[in-house]
PDB file of N, CA and C in Angstrom:
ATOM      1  N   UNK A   1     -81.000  33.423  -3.162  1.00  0.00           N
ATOM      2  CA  UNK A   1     -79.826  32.806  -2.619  1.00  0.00           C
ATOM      3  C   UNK A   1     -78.991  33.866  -1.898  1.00  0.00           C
ATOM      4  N   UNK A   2     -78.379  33.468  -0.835  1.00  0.00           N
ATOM      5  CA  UNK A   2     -77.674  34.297  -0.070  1.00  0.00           C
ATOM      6  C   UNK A   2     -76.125  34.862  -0.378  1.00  0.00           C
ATOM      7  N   UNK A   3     -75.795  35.323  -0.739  1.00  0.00           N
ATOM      8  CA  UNK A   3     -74.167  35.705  -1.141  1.00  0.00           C
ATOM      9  C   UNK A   3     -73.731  35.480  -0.014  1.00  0.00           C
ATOM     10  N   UNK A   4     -72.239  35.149   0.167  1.00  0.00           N
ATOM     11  CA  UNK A   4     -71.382  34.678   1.330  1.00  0.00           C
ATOM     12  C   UNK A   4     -70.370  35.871   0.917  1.00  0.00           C
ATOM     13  N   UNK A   5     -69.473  36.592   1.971  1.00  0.00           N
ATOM     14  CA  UNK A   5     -68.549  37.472   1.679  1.00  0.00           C
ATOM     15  C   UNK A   5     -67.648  37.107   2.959  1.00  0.00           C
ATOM     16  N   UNK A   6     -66.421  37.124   2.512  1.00  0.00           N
ATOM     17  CA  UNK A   6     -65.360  36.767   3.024  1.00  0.00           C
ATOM     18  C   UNK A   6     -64.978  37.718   4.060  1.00  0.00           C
ATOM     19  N   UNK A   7     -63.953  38.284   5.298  1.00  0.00           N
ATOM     20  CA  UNK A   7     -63.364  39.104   5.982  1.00  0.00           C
ATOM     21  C   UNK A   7     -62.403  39.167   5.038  1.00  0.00           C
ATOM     22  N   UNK A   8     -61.740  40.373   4.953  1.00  0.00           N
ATOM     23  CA  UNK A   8     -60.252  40.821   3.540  1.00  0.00           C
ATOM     24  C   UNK A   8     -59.821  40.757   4.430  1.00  0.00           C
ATOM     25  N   UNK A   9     -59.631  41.287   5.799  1.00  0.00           N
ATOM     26  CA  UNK A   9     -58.368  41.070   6.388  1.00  0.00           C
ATOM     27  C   UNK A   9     -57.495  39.702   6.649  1.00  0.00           C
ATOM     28  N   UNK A  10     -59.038  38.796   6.727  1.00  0.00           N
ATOM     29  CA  UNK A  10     -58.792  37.324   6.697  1.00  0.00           C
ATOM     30  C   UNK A  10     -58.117  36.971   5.436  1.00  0.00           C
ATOM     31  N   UNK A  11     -58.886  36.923   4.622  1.00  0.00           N
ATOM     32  CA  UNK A  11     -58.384  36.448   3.209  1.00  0.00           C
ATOM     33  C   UNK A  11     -56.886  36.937   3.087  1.00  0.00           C
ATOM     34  N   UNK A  12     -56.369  38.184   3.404  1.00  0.00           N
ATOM     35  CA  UNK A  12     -54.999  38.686   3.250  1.00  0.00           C
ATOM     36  C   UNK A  12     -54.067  38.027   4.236  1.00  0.00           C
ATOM     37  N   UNK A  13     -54.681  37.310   5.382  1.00  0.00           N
ATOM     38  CA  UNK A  13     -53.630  36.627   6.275  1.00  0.00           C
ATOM     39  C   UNK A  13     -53.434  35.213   5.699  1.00  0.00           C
ATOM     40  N   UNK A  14     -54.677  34.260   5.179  1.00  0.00           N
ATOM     41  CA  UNK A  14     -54.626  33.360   4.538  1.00  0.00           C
ATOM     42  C   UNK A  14     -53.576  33.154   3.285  1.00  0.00           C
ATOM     43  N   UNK A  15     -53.479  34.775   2.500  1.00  0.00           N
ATOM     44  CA  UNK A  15     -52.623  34.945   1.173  1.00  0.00           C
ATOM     45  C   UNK A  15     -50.900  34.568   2.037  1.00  0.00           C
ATOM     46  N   UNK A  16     -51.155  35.431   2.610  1.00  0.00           N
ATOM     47  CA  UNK A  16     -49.933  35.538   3.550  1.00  0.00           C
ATOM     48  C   UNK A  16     -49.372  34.355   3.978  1.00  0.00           C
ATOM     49  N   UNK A  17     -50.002  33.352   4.483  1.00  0.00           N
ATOM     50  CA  UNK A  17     -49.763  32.412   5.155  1.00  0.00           C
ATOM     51  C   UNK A  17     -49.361  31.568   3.974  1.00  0.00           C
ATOM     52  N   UNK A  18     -50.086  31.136   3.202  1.00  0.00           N
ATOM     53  CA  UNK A  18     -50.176  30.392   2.055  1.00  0.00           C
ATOM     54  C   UNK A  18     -48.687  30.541   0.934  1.00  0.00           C
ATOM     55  N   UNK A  19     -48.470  31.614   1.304  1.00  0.00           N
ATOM     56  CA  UNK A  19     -47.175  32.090   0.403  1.00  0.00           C
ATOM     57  C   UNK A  19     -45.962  31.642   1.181  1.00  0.00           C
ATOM     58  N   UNK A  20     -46.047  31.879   2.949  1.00  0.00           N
ATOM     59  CA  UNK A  20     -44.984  31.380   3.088  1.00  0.00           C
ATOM     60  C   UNK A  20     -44.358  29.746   2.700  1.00  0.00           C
ATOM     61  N   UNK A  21     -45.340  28.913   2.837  1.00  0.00           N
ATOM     62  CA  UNK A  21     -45.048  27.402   2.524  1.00  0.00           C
ATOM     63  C   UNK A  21     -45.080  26.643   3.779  1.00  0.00           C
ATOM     64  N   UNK A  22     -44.752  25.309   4.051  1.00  0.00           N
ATOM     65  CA  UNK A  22     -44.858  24.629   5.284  1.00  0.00           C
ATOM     66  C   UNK A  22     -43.063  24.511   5.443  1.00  0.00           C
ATOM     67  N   UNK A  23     -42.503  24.789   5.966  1.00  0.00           N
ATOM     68  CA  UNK A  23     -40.810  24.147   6.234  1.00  0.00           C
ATOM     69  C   UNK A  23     -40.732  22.397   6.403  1.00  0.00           C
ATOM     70  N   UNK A  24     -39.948  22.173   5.666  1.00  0.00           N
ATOM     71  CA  UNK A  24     -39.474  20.588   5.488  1.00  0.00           C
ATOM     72  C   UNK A  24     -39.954  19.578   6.940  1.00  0.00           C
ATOM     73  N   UNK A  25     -39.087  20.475   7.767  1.00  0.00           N
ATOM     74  CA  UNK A  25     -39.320  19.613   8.922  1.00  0.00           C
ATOM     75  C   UNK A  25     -41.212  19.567   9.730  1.00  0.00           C
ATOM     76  N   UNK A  26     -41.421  20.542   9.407  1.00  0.00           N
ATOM     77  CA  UNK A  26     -43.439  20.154   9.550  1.00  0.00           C
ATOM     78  C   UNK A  26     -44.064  19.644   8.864  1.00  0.00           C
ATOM     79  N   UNK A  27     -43.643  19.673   7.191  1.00  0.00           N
ATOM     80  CA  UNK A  27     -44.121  18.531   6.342  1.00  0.00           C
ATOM     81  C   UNK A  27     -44.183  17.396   7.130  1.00  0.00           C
ATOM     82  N   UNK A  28     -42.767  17.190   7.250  1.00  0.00           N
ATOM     83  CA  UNK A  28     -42.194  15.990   7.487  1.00  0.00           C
ATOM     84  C   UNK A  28     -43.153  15.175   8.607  1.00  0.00           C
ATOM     85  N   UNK A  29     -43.252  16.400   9.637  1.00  0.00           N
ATOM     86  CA  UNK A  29     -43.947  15.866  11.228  1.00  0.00           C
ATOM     87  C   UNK A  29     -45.778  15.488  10.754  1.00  0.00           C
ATOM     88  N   UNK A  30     -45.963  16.222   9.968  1.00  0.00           N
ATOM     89  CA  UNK A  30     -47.492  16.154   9.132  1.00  0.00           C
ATOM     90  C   UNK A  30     -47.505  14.724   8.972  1.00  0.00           C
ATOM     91  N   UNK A  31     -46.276  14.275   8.030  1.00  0.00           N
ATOM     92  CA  UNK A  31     -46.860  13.313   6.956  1.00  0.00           C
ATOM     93  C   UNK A  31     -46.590  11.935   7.795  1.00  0.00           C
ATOM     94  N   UNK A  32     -45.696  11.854   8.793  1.00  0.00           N
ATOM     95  CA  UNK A  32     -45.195  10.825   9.969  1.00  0.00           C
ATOM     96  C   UNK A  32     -47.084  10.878  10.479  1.00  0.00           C
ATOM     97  N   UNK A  33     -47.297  11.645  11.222  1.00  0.00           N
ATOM     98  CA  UNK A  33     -48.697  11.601  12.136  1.00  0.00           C
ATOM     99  C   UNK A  33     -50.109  11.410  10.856  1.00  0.00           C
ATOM    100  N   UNK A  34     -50.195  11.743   9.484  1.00  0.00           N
ATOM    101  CA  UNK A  34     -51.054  11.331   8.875  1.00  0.00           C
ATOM    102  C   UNK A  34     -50.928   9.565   8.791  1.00  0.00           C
ATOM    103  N   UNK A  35     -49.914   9.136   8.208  1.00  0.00           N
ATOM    104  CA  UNK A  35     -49.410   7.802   8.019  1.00  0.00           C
ATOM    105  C   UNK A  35     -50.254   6.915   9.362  1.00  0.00           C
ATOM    106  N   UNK A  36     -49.678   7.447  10.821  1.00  0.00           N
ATOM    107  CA  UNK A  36     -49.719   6.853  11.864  1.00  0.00           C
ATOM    108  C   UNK A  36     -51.109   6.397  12.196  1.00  0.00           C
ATOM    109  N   UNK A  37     -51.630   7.815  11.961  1.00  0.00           N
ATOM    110  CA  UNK A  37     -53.508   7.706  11.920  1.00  0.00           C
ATOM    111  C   UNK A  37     -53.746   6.725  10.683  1.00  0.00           C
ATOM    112  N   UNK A  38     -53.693   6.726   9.680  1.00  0.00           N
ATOM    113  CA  UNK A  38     -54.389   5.501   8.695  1.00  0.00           C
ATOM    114  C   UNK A  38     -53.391   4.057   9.020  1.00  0.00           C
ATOM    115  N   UNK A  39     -52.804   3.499   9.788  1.00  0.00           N
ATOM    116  CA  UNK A  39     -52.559   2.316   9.989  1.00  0.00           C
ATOM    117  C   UNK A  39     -53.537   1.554  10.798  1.00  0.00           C
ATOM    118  N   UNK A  40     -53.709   0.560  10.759  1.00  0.00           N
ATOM    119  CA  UNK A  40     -54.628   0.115  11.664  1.00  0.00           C
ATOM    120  C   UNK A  40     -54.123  -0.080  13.434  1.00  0.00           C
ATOM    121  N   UNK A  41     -55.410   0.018  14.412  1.00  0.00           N
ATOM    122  CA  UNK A  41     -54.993   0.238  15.641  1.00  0.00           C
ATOM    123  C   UNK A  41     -54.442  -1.090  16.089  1.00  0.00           C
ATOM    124  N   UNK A  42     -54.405  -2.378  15.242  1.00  0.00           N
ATOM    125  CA  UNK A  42     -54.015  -3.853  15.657  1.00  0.00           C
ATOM    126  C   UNK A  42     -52.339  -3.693  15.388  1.00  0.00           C
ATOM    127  N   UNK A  43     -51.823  -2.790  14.256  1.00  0.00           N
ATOM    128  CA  UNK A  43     -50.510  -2.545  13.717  1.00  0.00           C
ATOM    129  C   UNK A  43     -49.598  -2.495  14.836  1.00  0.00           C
ATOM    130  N   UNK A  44     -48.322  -3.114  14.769  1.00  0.00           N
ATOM    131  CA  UNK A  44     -47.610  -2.538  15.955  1.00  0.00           C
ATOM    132  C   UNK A  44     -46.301  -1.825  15.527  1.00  0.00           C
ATOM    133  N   UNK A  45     -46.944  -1.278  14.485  1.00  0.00           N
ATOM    134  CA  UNK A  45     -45.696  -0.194  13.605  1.00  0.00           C
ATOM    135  C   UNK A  45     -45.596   0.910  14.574  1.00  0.00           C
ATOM    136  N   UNK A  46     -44.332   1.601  14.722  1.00  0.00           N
ATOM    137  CA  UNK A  46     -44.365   3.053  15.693  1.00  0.00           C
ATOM    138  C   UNK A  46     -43.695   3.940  14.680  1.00  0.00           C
ATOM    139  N   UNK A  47     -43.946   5.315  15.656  1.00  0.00           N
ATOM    140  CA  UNK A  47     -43.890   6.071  14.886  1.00  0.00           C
ATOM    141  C   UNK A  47     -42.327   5.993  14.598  1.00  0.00           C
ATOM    142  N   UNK A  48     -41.032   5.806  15.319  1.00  0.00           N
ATOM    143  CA  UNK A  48     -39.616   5.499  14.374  1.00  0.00           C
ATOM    144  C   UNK A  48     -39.954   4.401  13.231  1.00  0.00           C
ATOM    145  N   UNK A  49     -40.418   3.554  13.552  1.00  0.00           N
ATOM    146  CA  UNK A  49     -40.385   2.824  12.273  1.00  0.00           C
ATOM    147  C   UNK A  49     -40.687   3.760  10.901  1.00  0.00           C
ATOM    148  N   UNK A  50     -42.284   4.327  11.185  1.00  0.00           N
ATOM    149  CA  UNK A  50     -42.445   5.299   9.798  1.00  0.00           C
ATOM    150  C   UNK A  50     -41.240   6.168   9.281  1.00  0.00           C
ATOM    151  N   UNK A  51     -40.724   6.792  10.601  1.00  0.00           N
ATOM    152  CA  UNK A  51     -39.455   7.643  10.105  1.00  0.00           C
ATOM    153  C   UNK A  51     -38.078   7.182   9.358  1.00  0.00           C
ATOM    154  N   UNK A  52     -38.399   6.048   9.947  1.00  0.00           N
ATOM    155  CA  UNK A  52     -37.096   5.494   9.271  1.00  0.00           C
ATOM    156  C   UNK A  52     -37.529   4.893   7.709  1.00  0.00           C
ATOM    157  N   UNK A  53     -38.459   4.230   7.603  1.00  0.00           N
ATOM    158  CA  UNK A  53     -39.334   3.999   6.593  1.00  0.00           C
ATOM    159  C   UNK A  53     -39.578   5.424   5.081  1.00  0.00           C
ATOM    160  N   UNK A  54     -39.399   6.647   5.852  1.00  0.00           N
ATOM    161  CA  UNK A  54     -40.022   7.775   5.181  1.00  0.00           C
ATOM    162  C   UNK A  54     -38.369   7.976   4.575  1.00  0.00           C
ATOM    163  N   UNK A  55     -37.352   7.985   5.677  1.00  0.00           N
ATOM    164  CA  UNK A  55     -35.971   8.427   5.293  1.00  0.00           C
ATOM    165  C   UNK A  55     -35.363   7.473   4.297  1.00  0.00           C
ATOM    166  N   UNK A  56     -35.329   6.521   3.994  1.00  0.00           N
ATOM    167  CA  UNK A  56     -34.841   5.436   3.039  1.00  0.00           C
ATOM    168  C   UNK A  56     -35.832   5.931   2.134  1.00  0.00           C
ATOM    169  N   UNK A  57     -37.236   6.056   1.575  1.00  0.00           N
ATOM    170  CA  UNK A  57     -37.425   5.941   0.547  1.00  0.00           C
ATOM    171  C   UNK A  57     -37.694   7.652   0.284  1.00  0.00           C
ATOM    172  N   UNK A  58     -37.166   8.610   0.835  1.00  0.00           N
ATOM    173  CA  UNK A  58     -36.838  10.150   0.735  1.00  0.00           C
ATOM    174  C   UNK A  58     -35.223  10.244   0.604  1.00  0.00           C
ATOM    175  N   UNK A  59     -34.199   9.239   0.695  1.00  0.00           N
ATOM    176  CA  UNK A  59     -33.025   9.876   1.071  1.00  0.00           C
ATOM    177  C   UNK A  59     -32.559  10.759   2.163  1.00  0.00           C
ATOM    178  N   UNK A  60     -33.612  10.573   3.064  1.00  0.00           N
ATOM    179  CA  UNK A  60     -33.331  11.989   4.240  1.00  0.00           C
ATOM    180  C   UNK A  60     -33.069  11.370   5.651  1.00  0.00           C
ATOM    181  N   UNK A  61     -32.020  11.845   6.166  1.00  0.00           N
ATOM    182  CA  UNK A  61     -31.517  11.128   7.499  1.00  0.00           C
ATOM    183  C   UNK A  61     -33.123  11.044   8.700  1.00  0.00           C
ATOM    184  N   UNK A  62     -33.057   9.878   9.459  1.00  0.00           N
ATOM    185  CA  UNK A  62     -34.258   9.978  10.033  1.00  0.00           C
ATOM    186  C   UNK A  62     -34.265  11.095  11.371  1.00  0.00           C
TER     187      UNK A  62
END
């Protein structure tokens, strides 16, 4: 079997990255555009609707 070995410099930018976290507002833009993709393409939900949808049941202004 073949061993796989990682780049460290990689792995240390990944640590790096990973530690900082995502900021609220890219969550936020993430979880609007995941939502949007699993609705169906017949839906005529838009994307304010989700936002406003996300802000009422988050408490967070849209």
């Amino acid at each position: 079997m073949v061993e796989l070995h990682s780049d460290p410099a990689l792995l240390s930018a990944l640590r790096k990255a990973a530690a900082l976290g995502v900021p609220a507002e890219q969550a936020r833009k993430q979880k609007v555009s995941y939502i949007l993709g699993a609705v169906s393409d017949k839906s005529n939900i838009t994307k304010e609707r989700i936002q406003e949808v996300l802000s009422e049941s988050e408490d967070v202004p849209a």
